[in-house]
PDB file of N, CA and C in Angstrom:
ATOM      1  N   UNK A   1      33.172 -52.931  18.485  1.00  0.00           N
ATOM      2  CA  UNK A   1      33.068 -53.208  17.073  1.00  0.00           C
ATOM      3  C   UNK A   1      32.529 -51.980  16.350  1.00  0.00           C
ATOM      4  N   UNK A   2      33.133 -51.517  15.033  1.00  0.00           N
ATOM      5  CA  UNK A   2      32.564 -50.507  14.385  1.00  0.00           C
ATOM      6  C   UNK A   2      31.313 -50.465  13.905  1.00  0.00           C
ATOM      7  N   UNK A   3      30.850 -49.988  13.896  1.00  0.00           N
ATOM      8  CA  UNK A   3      29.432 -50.176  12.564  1.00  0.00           C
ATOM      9  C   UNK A   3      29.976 -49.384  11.337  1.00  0.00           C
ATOM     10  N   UNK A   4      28.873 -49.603  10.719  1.00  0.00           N
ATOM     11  CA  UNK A   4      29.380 -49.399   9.117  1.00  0.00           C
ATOM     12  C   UNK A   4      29.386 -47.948   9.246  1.00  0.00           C
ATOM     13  N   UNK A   5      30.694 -47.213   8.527  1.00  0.00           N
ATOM     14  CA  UNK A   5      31.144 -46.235   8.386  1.00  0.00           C
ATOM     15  C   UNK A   5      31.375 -45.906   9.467  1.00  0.00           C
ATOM     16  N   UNK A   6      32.345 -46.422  10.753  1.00  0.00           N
ATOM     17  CA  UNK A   6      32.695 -45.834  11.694  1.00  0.00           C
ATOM     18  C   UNK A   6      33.900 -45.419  11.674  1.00  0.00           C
ATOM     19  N   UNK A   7      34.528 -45.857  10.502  1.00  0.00           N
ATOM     20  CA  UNK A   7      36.120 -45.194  10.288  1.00  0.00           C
ATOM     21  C   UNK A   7      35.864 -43.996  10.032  1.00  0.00           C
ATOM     22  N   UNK A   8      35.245 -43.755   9.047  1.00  0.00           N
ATOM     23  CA  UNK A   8      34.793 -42.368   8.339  1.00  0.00           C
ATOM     24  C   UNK A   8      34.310 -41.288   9.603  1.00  0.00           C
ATOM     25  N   UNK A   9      33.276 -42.097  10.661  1.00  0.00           N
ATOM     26  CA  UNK A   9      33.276 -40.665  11.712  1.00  0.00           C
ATOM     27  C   UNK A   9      34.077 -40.869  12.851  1.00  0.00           C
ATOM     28  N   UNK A  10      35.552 -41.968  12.821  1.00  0.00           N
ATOM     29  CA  UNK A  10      36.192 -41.671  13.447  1.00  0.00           C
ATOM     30  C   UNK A  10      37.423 -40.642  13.210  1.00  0.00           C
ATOM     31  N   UNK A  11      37.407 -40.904  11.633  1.00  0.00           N
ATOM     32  CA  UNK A  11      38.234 -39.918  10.895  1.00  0.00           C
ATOM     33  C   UNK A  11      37.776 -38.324  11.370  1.00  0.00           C
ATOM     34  N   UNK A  12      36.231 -38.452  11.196  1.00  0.00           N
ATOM     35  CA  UNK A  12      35.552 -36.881  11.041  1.00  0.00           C
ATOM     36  C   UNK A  12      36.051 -36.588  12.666  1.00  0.00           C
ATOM     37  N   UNK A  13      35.972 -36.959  13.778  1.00  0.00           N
ATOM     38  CA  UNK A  13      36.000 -36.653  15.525  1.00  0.00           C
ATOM     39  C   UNK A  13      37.209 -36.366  15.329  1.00  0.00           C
ATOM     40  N   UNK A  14      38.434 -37.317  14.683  1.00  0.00           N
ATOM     41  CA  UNK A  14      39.986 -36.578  15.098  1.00  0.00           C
ATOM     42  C   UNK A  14      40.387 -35.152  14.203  1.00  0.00           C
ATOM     43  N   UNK A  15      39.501 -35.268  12.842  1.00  0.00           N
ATOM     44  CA  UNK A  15      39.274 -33.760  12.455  1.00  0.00           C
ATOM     45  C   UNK A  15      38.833 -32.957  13.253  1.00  0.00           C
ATOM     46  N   UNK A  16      37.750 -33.128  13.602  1.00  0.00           N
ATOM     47  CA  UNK A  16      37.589 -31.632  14.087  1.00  0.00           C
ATOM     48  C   UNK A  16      38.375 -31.324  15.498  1.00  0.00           C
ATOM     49  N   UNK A  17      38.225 -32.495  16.059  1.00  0.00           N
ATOM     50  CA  UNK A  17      39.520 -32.602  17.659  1.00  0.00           C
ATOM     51  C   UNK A  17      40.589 -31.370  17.377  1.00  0.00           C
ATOM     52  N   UNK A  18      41.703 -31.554  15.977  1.00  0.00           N
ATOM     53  CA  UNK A  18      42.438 -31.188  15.767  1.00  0.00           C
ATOM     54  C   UNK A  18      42.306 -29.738  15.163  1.00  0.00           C
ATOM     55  N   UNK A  19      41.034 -29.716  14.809  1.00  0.00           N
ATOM     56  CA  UNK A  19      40.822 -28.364  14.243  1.00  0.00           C
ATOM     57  C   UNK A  19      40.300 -27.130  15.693  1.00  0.00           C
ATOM     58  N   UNK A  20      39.645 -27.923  16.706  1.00  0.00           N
ATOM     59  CA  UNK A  20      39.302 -27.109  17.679  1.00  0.00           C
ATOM     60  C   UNK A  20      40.842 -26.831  18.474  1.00  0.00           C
ATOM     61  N   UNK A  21      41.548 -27.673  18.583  1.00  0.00           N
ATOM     62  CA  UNK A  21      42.861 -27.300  19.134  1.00  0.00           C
ATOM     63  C   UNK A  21      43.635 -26.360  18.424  1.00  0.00           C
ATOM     64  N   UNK A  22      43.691 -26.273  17.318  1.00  0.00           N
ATOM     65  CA  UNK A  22      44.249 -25.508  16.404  1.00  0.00           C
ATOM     66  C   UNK A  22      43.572 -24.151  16.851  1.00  0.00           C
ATOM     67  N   UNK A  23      42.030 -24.030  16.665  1.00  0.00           N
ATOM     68  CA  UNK A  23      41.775 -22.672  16.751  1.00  0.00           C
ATOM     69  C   UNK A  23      42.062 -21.894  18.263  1.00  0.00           C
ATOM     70  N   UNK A  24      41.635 -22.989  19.321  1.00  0.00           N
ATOM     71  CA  UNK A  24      42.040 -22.790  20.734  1.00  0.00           C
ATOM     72  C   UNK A  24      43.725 -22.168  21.056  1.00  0.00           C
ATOM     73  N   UNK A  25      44.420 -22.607  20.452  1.00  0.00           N
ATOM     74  CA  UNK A  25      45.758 -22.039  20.426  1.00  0.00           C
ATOM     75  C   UNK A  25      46.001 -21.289  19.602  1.00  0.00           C
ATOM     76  N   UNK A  26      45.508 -20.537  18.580  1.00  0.00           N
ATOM     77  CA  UNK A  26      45.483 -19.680  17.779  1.00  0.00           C
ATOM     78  C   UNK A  26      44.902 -18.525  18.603  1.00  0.00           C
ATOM     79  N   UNK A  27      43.959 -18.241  19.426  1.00  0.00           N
ATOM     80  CA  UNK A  27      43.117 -17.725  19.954  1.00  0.00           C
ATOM     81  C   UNK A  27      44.047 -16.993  21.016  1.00  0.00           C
ATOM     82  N   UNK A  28      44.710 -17.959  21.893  1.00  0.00           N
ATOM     83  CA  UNK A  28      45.666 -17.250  22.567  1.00  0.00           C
ATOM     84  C   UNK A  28      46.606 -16.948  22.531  1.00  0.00           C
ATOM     85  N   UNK A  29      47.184 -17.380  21.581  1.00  0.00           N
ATOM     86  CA  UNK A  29      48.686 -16.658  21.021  1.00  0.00           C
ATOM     87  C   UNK A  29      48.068 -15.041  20.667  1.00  0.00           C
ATOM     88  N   UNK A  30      47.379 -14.642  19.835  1.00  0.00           N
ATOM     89  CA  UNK A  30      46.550 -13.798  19.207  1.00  0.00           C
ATOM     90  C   UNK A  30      46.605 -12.682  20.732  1.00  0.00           C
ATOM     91  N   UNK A  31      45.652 -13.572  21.680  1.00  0.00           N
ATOM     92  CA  UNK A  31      45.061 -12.396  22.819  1.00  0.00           C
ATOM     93  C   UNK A  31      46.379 -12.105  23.628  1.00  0.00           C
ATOM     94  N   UNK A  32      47.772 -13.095  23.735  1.00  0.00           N
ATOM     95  CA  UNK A  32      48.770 -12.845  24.677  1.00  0.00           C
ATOM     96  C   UNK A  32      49.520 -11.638  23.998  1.00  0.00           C
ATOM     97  N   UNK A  33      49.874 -11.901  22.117  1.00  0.00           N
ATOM     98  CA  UNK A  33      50.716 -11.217  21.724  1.00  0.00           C
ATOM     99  C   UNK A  33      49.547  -9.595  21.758  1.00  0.00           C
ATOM    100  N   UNK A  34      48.510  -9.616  21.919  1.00  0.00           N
ATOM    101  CA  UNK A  34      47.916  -8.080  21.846  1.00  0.00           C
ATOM    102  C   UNK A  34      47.634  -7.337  23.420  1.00  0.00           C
ATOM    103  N   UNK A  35      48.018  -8.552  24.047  1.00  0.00           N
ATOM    104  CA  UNK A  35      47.869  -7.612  25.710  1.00  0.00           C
ATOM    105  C   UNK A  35      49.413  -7.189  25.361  1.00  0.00           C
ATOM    106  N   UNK A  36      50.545  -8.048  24.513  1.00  0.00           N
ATOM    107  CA  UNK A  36      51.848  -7.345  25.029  1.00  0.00           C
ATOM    108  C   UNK A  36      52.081  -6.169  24.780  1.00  0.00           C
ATOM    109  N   UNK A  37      51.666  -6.245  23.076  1.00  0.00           N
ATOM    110  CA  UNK A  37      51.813  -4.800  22.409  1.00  0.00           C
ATOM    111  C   UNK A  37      50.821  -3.913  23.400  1.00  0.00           C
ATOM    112  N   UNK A  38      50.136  -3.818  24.080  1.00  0.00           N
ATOM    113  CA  UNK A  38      49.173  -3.022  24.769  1.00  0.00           C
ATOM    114  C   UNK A  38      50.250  -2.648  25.842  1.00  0.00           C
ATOM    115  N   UNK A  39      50.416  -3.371  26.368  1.00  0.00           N
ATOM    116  CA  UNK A  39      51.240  -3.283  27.387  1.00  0.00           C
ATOM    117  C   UNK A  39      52.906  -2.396  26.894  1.00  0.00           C
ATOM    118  N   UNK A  40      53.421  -2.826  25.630  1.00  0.00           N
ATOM    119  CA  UNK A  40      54.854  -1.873  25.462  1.00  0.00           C
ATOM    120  C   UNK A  40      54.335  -0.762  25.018  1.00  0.00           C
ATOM    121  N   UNK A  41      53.459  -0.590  24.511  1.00  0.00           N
ATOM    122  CA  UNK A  41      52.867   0.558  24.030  1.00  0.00           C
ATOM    123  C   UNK A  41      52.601   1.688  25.228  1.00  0.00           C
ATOM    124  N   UNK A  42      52.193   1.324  26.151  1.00  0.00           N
ATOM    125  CA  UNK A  42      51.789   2.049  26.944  1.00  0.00           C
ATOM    126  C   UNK A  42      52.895   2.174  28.121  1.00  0.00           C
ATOM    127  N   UNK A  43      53.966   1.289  28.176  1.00  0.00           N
ATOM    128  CA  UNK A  43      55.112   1.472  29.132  1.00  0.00           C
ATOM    129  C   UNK A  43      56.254   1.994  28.599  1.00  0.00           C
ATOM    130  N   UNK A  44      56.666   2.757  27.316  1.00  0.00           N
ATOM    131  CA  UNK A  44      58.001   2.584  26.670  1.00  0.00           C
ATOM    132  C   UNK A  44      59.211   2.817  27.024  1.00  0.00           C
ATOM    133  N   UNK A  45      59.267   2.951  28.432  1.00  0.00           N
ATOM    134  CA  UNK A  45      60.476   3.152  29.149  1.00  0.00           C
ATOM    135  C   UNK A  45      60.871   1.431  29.850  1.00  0.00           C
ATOM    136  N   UNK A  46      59.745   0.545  29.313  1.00  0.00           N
ATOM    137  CA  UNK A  46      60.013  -0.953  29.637  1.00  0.00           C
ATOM    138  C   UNK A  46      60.551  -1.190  28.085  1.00  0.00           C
ATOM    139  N   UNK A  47      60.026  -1.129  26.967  1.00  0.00           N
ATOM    140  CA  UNK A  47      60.679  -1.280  25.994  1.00  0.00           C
ATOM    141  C   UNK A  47      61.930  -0.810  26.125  1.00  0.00           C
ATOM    142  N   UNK A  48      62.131   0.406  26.140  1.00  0.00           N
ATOM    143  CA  UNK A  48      63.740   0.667  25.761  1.00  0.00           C
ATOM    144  C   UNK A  48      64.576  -0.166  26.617  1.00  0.00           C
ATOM    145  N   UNK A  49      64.223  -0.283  27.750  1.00  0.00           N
ATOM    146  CA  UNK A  49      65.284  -1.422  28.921  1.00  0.00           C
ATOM    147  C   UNK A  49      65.484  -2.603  28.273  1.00  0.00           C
ATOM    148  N   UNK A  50      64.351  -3.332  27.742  1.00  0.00           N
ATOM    149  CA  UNK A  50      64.250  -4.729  27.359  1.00  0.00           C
ATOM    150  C   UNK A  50      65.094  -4.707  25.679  1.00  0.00           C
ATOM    151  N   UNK A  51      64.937  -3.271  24.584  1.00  0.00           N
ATOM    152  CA  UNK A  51      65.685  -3.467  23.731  1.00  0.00           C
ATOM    153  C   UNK A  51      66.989  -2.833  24.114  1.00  0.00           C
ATOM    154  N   UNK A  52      67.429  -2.705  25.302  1.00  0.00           N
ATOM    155  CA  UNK A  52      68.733  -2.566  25.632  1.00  0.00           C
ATOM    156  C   UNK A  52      69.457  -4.176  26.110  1.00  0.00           C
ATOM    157  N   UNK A  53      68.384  -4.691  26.942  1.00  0.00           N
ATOM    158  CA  UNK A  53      68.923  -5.653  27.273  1.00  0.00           C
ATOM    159  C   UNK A  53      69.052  -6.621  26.360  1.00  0.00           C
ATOM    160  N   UNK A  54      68.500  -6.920  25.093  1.00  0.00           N
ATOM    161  CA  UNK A  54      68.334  -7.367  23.771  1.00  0.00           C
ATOM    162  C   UNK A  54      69.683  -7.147  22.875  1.00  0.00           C
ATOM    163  N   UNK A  55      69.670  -5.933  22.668  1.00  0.00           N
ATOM    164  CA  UNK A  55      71.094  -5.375  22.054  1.00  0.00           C
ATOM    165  C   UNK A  55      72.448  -5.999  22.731  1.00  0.00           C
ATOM    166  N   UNK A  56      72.330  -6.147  23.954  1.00  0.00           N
ATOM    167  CA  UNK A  56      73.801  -6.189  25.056  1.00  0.00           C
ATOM    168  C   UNK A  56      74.140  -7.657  24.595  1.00  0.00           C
ATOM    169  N   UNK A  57      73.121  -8.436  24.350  1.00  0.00           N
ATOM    170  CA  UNK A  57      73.349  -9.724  24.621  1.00  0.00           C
ATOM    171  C   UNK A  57      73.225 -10.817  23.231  1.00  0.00           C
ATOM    172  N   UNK A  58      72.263 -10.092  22.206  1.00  0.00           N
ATOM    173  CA  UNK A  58      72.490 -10.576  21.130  1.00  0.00           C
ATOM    174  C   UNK A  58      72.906  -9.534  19.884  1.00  0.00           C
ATOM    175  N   UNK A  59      73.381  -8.391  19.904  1.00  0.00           N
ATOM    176  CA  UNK A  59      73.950  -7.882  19.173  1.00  0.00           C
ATOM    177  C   UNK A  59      72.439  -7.146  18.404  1.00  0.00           C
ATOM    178  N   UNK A  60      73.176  -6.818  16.877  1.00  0.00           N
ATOM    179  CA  UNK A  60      72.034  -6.729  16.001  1.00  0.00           C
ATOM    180  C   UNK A  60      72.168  -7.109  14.582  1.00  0.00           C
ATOM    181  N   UNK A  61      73.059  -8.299  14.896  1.00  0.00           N
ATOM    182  CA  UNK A  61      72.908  -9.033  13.717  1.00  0.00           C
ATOM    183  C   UNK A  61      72.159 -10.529  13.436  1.00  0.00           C
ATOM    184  N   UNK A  62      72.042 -10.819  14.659  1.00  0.00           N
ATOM    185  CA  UNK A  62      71.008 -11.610  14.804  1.00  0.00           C
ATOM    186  C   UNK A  62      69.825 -11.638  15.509  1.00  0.00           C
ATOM    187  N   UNK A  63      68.822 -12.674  15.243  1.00  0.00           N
ATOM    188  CA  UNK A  63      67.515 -12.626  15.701  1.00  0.00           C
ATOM    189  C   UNK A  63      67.955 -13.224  17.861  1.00  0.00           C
ATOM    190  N   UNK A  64      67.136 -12.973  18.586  1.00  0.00           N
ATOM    191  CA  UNK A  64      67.395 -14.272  19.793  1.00  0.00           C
ATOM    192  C   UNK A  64      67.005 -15.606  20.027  1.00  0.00           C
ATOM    193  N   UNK A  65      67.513 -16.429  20.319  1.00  0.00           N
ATOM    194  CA  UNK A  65      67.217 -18.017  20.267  1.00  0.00           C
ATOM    195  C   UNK A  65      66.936 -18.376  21.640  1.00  0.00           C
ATOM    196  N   UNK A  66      66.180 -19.664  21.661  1.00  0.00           N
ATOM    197  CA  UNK A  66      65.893 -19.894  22.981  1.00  0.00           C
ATOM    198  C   UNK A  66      67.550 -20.334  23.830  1.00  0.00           C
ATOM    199  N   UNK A  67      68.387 -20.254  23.240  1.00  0.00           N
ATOM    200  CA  UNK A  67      69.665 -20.774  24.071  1.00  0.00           C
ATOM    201  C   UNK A  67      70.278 -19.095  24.892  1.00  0.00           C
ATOM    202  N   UNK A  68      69.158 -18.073  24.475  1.00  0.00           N
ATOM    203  CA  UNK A  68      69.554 -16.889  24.781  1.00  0.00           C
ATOM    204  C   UNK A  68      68.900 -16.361  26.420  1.00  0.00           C
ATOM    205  N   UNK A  69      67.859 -17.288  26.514  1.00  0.00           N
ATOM    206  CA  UNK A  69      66.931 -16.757  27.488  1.00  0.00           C
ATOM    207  C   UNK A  69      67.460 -17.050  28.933  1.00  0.00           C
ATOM    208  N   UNK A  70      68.216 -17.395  29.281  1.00  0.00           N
ATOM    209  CA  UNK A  70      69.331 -17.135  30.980  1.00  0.00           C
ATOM    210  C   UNK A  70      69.491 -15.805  30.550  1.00  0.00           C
ATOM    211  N   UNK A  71      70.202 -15.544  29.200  1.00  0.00           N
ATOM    212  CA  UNK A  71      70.673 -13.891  29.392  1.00  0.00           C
ATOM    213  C   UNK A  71      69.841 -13.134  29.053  1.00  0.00           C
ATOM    214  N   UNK A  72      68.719 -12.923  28.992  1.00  0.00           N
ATOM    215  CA  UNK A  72      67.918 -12.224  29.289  1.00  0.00           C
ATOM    216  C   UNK A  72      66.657 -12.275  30.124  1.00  0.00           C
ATOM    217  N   UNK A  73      67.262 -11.690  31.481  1.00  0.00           N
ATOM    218  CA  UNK A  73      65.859 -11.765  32.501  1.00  0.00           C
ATOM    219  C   UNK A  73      65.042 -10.902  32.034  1.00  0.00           C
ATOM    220  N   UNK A  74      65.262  -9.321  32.275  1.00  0.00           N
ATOM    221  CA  UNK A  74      64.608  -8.651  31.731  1.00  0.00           C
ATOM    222  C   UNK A  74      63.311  -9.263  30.437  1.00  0.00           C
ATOM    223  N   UNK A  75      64.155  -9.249  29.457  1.00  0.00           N
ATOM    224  CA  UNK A  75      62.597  -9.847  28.517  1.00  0.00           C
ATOM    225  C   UNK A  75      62.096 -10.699  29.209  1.00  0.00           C
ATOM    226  N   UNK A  76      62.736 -12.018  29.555  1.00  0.00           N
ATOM    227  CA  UNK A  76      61.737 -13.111  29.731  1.00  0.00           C
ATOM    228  C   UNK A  76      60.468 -12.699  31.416  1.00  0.00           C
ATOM    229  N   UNK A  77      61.159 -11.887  32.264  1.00  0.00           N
ATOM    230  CA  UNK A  77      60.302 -10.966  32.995  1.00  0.00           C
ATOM    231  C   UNK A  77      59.295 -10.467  32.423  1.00  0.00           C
ATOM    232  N   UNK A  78      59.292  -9.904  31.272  1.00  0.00           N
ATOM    233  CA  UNK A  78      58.268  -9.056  30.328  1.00  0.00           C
ATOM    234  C   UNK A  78      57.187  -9.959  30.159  1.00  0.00           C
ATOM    235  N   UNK A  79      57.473 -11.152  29.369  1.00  0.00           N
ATOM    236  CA  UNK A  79      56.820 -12.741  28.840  1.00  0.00           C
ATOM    237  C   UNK A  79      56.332 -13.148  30.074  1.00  0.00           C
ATOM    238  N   UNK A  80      56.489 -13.143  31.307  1.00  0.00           N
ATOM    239  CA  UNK A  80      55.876 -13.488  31.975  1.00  0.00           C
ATOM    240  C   UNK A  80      54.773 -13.058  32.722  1.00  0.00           C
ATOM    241  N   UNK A  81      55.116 -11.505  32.780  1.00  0.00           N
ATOM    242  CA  UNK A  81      54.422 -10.777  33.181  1.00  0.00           C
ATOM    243  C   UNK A  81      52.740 -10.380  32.300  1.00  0.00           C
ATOM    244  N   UNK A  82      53.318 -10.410  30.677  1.00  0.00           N
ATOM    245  CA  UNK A  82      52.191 -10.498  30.329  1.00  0.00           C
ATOM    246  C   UNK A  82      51.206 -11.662  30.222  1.00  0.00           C
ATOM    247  N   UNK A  83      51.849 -13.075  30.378  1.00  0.00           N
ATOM    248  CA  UNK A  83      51.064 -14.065  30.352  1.00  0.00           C
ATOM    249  C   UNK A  83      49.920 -14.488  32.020  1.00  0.00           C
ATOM    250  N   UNK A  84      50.873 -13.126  33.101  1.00  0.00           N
ATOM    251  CA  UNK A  84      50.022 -13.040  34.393  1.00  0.00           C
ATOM    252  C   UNK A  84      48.933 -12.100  34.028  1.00  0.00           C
ATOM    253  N   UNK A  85      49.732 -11.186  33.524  1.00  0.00           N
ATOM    254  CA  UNK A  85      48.510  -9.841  33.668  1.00  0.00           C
ATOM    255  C   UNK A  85      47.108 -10.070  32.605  1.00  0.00           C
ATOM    256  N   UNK A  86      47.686 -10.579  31.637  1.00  0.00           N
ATOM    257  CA  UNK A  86      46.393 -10.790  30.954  1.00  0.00           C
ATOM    258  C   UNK A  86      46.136 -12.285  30.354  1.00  0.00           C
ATOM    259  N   UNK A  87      45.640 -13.044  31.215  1.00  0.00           N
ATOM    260  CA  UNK A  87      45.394 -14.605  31.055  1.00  0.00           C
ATOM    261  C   UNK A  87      44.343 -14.738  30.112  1.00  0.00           C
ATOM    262  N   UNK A  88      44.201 -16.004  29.309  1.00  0.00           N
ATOM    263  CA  UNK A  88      43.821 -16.195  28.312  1.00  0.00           C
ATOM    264  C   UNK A  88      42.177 -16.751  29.141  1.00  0.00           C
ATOM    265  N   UNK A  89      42.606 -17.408  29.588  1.00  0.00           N
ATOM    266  CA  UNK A  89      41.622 -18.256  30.657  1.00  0.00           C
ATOM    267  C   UNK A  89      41.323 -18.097  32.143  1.00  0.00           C
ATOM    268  N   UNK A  90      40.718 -18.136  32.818  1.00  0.00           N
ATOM    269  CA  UNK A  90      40.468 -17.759  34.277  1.00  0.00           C
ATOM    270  C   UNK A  90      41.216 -18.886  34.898  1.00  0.00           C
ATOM    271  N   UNK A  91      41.898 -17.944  36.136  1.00  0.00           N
ATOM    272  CA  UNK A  91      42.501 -18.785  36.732  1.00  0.00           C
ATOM    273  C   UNK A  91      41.528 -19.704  37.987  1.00  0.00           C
ATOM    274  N   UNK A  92      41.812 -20.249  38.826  1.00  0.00           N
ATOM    275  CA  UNK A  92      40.876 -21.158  39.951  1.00  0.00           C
ATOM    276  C   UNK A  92      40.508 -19.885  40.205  1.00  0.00           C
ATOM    277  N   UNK A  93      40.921 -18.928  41.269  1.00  0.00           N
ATOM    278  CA  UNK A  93      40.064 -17.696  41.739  1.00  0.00           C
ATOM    279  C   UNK A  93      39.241 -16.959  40.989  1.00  0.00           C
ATOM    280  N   UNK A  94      38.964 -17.302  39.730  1.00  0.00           N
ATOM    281  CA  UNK A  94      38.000 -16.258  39.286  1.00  0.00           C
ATOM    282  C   UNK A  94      36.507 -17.347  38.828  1.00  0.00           C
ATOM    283  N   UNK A  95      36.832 -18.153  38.960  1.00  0.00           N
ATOM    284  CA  UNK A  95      35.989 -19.170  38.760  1.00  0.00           C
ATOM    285  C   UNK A  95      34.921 -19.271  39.720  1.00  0.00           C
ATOM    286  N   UNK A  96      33.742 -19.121  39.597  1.00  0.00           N
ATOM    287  CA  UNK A  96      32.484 -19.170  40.476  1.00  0.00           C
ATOM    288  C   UNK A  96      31.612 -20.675  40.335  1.00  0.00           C
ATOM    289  N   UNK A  97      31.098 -21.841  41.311  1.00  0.00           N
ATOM    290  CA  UNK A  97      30.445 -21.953  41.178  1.00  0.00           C
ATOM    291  C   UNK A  97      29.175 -22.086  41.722  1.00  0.00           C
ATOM    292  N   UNK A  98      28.444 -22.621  40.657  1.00  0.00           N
ATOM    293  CA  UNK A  98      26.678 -22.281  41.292  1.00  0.00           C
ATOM    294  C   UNK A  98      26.431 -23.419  41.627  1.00  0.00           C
TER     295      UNK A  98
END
């Protein structure tokens, strides 16, 4: 049974629920897309492959769609690689406990 004004702080818990998820995924989109640029930045002989393999397959009149990603290993290799190399979160092995 509620008590009085329990709508109101059930309202307030799915606010902020939704606001901590929001920032939590904001957070790592943010840290994945800046290990990538770190990462093409510093490899650009992986860039040029990946905007070759980009060009071959979607031209350059359009953007790529996810109905594109079979034909391109290369990038999606890239996407994966940076979501290994620089994880947002610790994986089980890095995890210690006391």
């Amino acid at each position: 049974m509620l008590e009085q004004g329990g709508a109101n702080a059930d309202k307030e818990v799915i606010k902020n629920s939704a606001a901590t998820a929001y920032v939590a995924g904001e957070y790592s989109t943010v840290a994945s897309t800046l290990a990538f640029i770190l990462a093409i930045v510093n490899y650009p002989e992986v860039q040029r492959k990946a905007q070759a393999e980009i060009d071959r397959v979607v031209g350059t009149d359009r953007l790529p769609t996810f109905q594109d990603r079979e034909s391109l290993p290369y990038v999606m290799a890239i996407c994966k690689e940076t979501l290994r190399w620089h994880t947002v979160v610790p994986e089980g092995g890095d995890i210690h406990w006391f």
